[in-house]
Protein backbone atom coordinates (compact mmCIF):
# COMPACT_ATOMS: atom_id res chain seq x y z
CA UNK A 1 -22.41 5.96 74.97
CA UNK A 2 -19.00 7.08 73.85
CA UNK A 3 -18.05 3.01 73.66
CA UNK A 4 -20.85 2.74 71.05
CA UNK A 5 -20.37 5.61 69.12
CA UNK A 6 -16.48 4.14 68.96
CA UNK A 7 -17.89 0.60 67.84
CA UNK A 8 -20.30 2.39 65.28
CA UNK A 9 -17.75 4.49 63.77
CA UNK A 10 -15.37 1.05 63.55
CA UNK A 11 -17.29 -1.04 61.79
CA UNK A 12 -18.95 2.01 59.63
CA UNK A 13 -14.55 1.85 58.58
CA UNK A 14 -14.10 -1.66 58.20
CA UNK A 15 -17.81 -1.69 55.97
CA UNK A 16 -16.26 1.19 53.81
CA UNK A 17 -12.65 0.31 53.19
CA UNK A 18 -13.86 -2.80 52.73
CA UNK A 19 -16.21 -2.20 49.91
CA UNK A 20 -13.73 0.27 48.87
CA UNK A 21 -11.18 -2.36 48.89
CA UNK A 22 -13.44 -4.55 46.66
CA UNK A 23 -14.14 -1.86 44.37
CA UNK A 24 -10.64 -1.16 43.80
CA UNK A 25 -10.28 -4.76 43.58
CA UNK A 26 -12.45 -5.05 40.66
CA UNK A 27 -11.54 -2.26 38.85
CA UNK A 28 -7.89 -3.66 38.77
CA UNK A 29 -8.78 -7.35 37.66
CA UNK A 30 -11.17 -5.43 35.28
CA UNK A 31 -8.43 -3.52 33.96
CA UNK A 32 -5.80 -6.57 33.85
CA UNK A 33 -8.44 -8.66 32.07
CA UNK A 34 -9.01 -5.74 29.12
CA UNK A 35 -6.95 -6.80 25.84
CA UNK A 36 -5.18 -3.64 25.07
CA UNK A 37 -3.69 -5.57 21.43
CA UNK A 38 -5.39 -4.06 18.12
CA UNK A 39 -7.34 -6.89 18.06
CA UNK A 40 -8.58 -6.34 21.81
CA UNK A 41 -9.79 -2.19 21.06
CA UNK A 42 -11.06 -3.34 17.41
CA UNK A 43 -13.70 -4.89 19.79
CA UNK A 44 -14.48 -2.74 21.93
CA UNK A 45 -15.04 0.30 19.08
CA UNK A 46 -18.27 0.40 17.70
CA UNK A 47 -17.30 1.27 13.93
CA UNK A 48 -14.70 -1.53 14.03
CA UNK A 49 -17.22 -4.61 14.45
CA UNK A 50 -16.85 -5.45 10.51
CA UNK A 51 -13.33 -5.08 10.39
CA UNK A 52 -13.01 -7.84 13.79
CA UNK A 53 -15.59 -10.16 11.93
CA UNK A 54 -13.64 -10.29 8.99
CA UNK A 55 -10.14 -10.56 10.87
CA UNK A 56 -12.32 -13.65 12.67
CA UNK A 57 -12.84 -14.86 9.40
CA UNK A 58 -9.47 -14.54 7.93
CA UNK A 59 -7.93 -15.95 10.81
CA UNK A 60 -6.21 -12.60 11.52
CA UNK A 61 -7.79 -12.02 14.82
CA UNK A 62 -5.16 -14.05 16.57
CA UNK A 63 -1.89 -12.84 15.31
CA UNK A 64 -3.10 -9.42 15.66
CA UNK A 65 -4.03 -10.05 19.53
CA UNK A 66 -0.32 -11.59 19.81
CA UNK A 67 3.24 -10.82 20.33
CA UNK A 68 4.84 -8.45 17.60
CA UNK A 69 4.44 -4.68 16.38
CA UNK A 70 2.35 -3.70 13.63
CA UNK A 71 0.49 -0.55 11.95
CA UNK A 72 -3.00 -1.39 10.87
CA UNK A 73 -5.39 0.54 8.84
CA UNK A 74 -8.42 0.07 10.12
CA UNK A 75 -11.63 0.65 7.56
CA UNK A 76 -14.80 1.49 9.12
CA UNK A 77 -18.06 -0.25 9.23
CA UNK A 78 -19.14 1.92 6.43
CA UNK A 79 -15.87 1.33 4.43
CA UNK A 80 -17.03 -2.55 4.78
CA UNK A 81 -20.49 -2.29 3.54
CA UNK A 82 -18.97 -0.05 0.40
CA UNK A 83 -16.45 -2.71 -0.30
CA UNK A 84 -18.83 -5.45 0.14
CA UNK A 85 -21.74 -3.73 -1.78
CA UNK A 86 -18.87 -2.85 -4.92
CA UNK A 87 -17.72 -6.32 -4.91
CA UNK A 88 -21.45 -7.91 -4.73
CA UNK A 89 -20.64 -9.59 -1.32
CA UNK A 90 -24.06 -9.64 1.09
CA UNK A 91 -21.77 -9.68 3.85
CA UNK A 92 -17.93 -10.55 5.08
CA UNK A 93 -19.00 -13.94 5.89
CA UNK A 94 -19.46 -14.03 2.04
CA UNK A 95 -16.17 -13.06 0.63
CA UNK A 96 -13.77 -16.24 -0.13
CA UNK A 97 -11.28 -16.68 3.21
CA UNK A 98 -7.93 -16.35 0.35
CA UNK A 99 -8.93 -13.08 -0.94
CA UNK A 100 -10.56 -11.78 2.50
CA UNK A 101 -7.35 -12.54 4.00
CA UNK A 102 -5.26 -10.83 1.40
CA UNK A 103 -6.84 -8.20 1.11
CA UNK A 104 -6.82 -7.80 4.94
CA UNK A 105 -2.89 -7.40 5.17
CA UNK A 106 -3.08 -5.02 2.53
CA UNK A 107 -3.82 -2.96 5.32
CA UNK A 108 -1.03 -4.45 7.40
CA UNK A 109 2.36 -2.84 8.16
CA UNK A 110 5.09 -5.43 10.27
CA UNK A 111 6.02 -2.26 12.05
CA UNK A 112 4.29 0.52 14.23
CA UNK A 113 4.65 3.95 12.50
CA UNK A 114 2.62 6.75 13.67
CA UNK A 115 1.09 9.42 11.87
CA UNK A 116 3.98 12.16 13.21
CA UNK A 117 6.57 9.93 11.69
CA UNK A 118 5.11 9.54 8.03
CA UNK A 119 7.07 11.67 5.53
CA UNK A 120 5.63 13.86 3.07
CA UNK A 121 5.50 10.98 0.86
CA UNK A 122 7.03 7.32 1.08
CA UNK A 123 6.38 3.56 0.08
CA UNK A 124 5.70 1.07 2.90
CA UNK A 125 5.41 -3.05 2.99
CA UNK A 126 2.37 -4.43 3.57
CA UNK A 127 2.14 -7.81 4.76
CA UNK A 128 0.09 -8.99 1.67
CA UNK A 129 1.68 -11.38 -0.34
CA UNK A 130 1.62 -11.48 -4.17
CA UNK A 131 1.50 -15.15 -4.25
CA UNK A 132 1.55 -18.18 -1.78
CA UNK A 133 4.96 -19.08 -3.03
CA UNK A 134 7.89 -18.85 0.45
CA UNK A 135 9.22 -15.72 0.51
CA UNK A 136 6.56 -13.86 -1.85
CA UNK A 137 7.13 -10.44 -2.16
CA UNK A 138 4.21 -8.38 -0.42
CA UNK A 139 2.47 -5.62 -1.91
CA UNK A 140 3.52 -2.12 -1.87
CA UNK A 141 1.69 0.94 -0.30
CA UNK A 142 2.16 4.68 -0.98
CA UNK A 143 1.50 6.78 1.59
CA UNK A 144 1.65 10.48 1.08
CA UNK A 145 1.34 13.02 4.21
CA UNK A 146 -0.43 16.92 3.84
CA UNK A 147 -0.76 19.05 6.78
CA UNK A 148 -2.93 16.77 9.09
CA UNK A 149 -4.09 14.68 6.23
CA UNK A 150 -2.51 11.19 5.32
CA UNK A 151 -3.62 9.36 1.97
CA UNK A 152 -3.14 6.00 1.09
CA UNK A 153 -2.44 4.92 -2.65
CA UNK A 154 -3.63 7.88 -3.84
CA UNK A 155 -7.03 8.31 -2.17
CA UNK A 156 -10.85 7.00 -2.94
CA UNK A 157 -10.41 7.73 -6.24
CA UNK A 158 -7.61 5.68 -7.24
CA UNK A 159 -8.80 2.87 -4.61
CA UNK A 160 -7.05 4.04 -1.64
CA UNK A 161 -8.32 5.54 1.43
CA UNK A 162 -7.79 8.26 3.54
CA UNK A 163 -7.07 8.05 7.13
CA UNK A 164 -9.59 9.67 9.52
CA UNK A 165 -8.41 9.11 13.19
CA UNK A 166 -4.97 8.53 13.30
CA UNK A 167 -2.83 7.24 16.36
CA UNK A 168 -4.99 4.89 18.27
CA UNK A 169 -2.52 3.39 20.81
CA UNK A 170 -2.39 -0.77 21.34
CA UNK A 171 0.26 -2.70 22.89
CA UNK A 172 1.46 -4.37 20.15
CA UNK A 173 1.32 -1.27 17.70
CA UNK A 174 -0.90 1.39 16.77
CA UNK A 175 -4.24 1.47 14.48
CA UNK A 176 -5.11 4.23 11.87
CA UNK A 177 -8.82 4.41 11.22
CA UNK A 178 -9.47 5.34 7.09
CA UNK A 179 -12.66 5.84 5.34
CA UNK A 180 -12.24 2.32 2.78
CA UNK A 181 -11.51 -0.71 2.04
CA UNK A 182 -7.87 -0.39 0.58
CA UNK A 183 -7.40 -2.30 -2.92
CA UNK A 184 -4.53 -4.11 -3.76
CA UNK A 185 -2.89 -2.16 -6.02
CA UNK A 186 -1.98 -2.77 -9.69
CA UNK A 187 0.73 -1.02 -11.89
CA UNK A 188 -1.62 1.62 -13.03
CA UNK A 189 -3.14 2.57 -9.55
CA UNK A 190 0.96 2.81 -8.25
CA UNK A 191 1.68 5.38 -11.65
CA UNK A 192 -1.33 7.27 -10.19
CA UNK A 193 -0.92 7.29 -6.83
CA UNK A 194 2.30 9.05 -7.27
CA UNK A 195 2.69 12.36 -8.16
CA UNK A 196 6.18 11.88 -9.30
CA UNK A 197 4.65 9.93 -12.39
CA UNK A 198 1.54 12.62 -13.06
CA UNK A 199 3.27 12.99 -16.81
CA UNK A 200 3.52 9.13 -17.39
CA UNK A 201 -0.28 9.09 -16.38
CA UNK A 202 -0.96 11.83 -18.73
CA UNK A 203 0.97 9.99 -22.08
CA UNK A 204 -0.63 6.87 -21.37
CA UNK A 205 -3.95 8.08 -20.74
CA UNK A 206 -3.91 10.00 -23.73
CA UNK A 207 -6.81 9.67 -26.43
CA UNK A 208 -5.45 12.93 -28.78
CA UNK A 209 -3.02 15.77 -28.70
CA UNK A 210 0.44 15.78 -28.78
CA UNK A 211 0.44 12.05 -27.59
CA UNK A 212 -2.26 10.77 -29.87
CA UNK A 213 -4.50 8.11 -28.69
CA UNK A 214 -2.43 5.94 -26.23
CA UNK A 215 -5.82 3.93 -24.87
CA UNK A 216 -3.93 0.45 -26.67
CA UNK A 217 -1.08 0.90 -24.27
CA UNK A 218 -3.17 1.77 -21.41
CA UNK A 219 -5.22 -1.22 -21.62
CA UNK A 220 -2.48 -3.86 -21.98
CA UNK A 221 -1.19 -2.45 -18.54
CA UNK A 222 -4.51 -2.73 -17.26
CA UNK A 223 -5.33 -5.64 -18.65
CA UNK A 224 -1.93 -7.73 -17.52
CA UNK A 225 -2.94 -10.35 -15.08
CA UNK A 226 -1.49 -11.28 -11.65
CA UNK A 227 -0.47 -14.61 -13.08
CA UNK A 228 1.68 -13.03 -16.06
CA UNK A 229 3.05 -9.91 -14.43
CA UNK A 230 5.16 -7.43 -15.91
CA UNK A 231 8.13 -4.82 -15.05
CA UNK A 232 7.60 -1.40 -15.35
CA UNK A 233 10.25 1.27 -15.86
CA UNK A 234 8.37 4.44 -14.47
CA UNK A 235 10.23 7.90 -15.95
CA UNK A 236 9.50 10.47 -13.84
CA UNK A 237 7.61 14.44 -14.66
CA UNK A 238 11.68 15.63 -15.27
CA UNK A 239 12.31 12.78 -17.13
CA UNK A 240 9.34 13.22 -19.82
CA UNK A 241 10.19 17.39 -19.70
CA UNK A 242 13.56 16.53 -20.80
CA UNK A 243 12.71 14.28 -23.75
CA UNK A 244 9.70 16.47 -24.58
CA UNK A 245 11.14 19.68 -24.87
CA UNK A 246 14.23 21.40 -26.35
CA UNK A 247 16.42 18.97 -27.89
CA UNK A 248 14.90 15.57 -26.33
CA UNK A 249 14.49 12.69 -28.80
CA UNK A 250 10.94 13.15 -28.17
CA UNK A 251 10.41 16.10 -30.07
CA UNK A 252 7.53 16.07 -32.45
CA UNK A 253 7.18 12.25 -32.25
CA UNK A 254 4.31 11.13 -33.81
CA UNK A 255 1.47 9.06 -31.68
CA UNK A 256 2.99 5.63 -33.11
CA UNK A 257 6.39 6.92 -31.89
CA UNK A 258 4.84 7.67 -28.72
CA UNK A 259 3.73 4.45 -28.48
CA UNK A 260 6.83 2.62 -29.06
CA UNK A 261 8.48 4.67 -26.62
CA UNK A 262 6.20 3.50 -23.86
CA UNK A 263 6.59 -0.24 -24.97
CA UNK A 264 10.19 0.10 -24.44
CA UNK A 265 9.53 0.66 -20.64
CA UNK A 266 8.02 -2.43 -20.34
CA UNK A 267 9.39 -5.63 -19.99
CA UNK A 268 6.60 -9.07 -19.92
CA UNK A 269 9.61 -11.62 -18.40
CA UNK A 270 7.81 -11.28 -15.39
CA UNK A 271 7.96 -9.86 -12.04
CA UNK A 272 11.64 -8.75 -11.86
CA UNK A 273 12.82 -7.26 -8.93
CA UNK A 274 16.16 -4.95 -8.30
CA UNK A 275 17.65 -8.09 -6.42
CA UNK A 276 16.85 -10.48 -9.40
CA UNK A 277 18.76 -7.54 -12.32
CA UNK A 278 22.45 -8.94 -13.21
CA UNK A 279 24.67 -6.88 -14.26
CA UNK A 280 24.91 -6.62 -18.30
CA UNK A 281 21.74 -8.68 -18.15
CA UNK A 282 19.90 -7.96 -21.29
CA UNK A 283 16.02 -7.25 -20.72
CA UNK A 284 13.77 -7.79 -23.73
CA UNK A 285 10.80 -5.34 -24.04
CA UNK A 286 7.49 -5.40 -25.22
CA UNK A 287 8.19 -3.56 -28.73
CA UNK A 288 7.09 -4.90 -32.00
CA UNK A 289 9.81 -6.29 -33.06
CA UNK A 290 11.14 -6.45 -29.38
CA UNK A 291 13.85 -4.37 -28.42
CA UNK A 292 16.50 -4.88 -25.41
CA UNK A 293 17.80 -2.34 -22.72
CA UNK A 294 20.80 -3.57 -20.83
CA UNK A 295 20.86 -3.44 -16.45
CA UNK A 296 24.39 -1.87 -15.83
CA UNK A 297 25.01 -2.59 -11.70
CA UNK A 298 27.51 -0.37 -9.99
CA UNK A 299 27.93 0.23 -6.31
CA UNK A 300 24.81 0.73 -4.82
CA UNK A 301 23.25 1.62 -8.32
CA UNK A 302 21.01 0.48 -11.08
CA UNK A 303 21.27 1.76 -14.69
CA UNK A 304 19.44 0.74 -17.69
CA UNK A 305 21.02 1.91 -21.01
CA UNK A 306 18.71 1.67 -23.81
CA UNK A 307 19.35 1.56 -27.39
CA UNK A 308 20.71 5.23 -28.26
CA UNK A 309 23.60 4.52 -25.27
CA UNK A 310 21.80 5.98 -22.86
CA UNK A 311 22.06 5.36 -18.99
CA UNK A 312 18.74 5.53 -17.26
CA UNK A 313 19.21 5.53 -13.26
CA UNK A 314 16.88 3.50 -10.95
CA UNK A 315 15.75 5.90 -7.86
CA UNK A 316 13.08 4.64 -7.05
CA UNK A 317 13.28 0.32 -6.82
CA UNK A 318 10.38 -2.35 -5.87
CA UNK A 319 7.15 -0.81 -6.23
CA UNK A 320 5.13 -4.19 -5.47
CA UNK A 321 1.90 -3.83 -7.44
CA UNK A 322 -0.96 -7.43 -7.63
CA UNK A 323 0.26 -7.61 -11.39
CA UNK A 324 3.77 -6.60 -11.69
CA UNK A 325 6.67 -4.19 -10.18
CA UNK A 326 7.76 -0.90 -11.13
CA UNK A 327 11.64 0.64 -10.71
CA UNK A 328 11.17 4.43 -11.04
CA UNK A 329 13.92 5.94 -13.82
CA UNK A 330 14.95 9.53 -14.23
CA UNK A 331 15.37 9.18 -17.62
CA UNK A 332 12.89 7.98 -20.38
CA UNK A 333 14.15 5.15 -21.79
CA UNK A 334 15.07 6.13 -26.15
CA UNK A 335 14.15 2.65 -28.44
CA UNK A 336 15.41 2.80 -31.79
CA UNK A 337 12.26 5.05 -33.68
């Protein structure tokens, strides 16, 4: 009796570790064969299946599955069918693979930054290109941190999103969840988006007042295309209080004044970035009759003097908007009234 009860209790062992064995077994091959990549848990979570079909589309699934470290915002299902609905799309499948694609790594950083690391405010590269020329430079994103709260180019209203799970862990970088389709940016969402600029926003968006009716100006920023792109000289909120108030040239300029004043940040020869400015290089802008600031280069600096002598310093270089650049100035720029 005791042999059986031996045998019994033997092969009730080898029965269990064995299954036991097998179980383990599969939950190990199971958990080799998951794709941890961003690509891999965009499939696997529910409110991601849009964002996956489009990266299928786009041809983005791949390179987002691969080798390399990125930082992808991640809009929602319900971000997609917004986007989609806006743009008069039925679905992904419907929006042209070019823009789809661009669009896409508008949303794409080529380095993994987590939500504990974003400053209280800071520009980032995306991976969208401005053109299909080598080289292009890609489009900028602002990306402003409050509390727990981190908003993209200035939130829904201005086109941008807001992020609303942060931190989901891949192997090849980490994915920020946000509540919309991110636009690519032009000149005037980047002047809104930053706060630093809140005065600019206000004199060109201004219909009466002190800055009279600035809505021509407005829409010829608006209305410059991707294919003709222009270069912004952004003064920032100390910048406009010193030429508004006290003894600044601005004082009591009329709205045509005004006007002038914010032609003479603007420059139509194109999309000129801080590595493309020579020194002494003389920069023609968009006043009537056009008037030139001059690009003074020291070390590590980049000046504009305007016509009164002036020196205007860059602080802020390379905002990459779809229809231009902007170089932030801490000095509004004085044309000859």
């Amino acid at each position: 009796m005791k042999t059986n009860t031996l045998k019994l209790i033997a092969l009730f062992a080898v029965v269990f570790f064995g299954i036991t064995s097998c179980s383990n077994d599969d939950e190990f091959k199971n958990s080799i064969q998951l794709d941890y990549s961003i690509t891999g848990i965009a499939k696997r979570t529910s409110n991601l299946s849009s964002l996956v079909a489009a990266l299928n589309r786009a041809g983005l699934a791949e390179t987002l599955s691969g080798s390399g470290t990125f930082t992808v915002f991640a809009p929602t299902n319900e971000a997609f069918s917004t986007f989609l609905t806006a743009n008069g799309f039925a679905s992904v499948n419907d929006v042209p693979v070019p823009v789809l694609k661009n669009i896409l790594l508008n949303h794409v950083l080529g380095a993994e930054i987590a939500s504990a690391a974003i400053p209280t405010a800071t520009y980032v590269s995306t991976l969208s290109p401005i053109n299909t020329n080598t080289d292009s430079p890609t489009i900028s994103m602002f990306v402003q941190k409050s509390g727990g709260t981190v908003t993209l180019n200035g939130g829904i209203a201005n086109s941008g999103a807001v992020v609303t799970t942060a931190d989901v862990e891949a192997n090849n970088g980490v994915i920020h969840i946000v509540n919309r389709v991110i636009a690519i940016p032009t000149l005037v969402n980047h002047v809104i988006a930053n706060p630093s600029f809140d005065t600019l926003q206000a004199v060109v968006t201004s219909t009466s007042g002190a800055f009279g009716d600035q809505s021509a100006v407005l829409n010829a920023l608006v209305g410059i295309p991707a294919s003709s792109p222009a270069t912004l000289f952004a003064p920032d909120n100390a910048a406009f209080t010193a030429a508004t108030t006290g003894t600044g040239f601005a004082v009591g300029a009329t709205a045509a004044q005004v006007t002038k004043v914010l032609q003479y940040h603007v420059t139509g020869a194109g999309n000129v970035r801080s590595n493309q400015l020579t020194n002494n290089q003389s920069v023609p802008m968009i006043t009537s009759p056009a008037q030139n600031v001059t690009v003074i280069l020291g070390t590590g600096t980049v000046d504009i003097r305007d016509t009164a002598n002036n020196l205007s310093r860059v602080f802020q270089a390379d905002v990459q908007c779809s229809n231009g650049v902007i170089h932030g100035v801490d000095r509004v720029l004085q044309p000859q009234l």
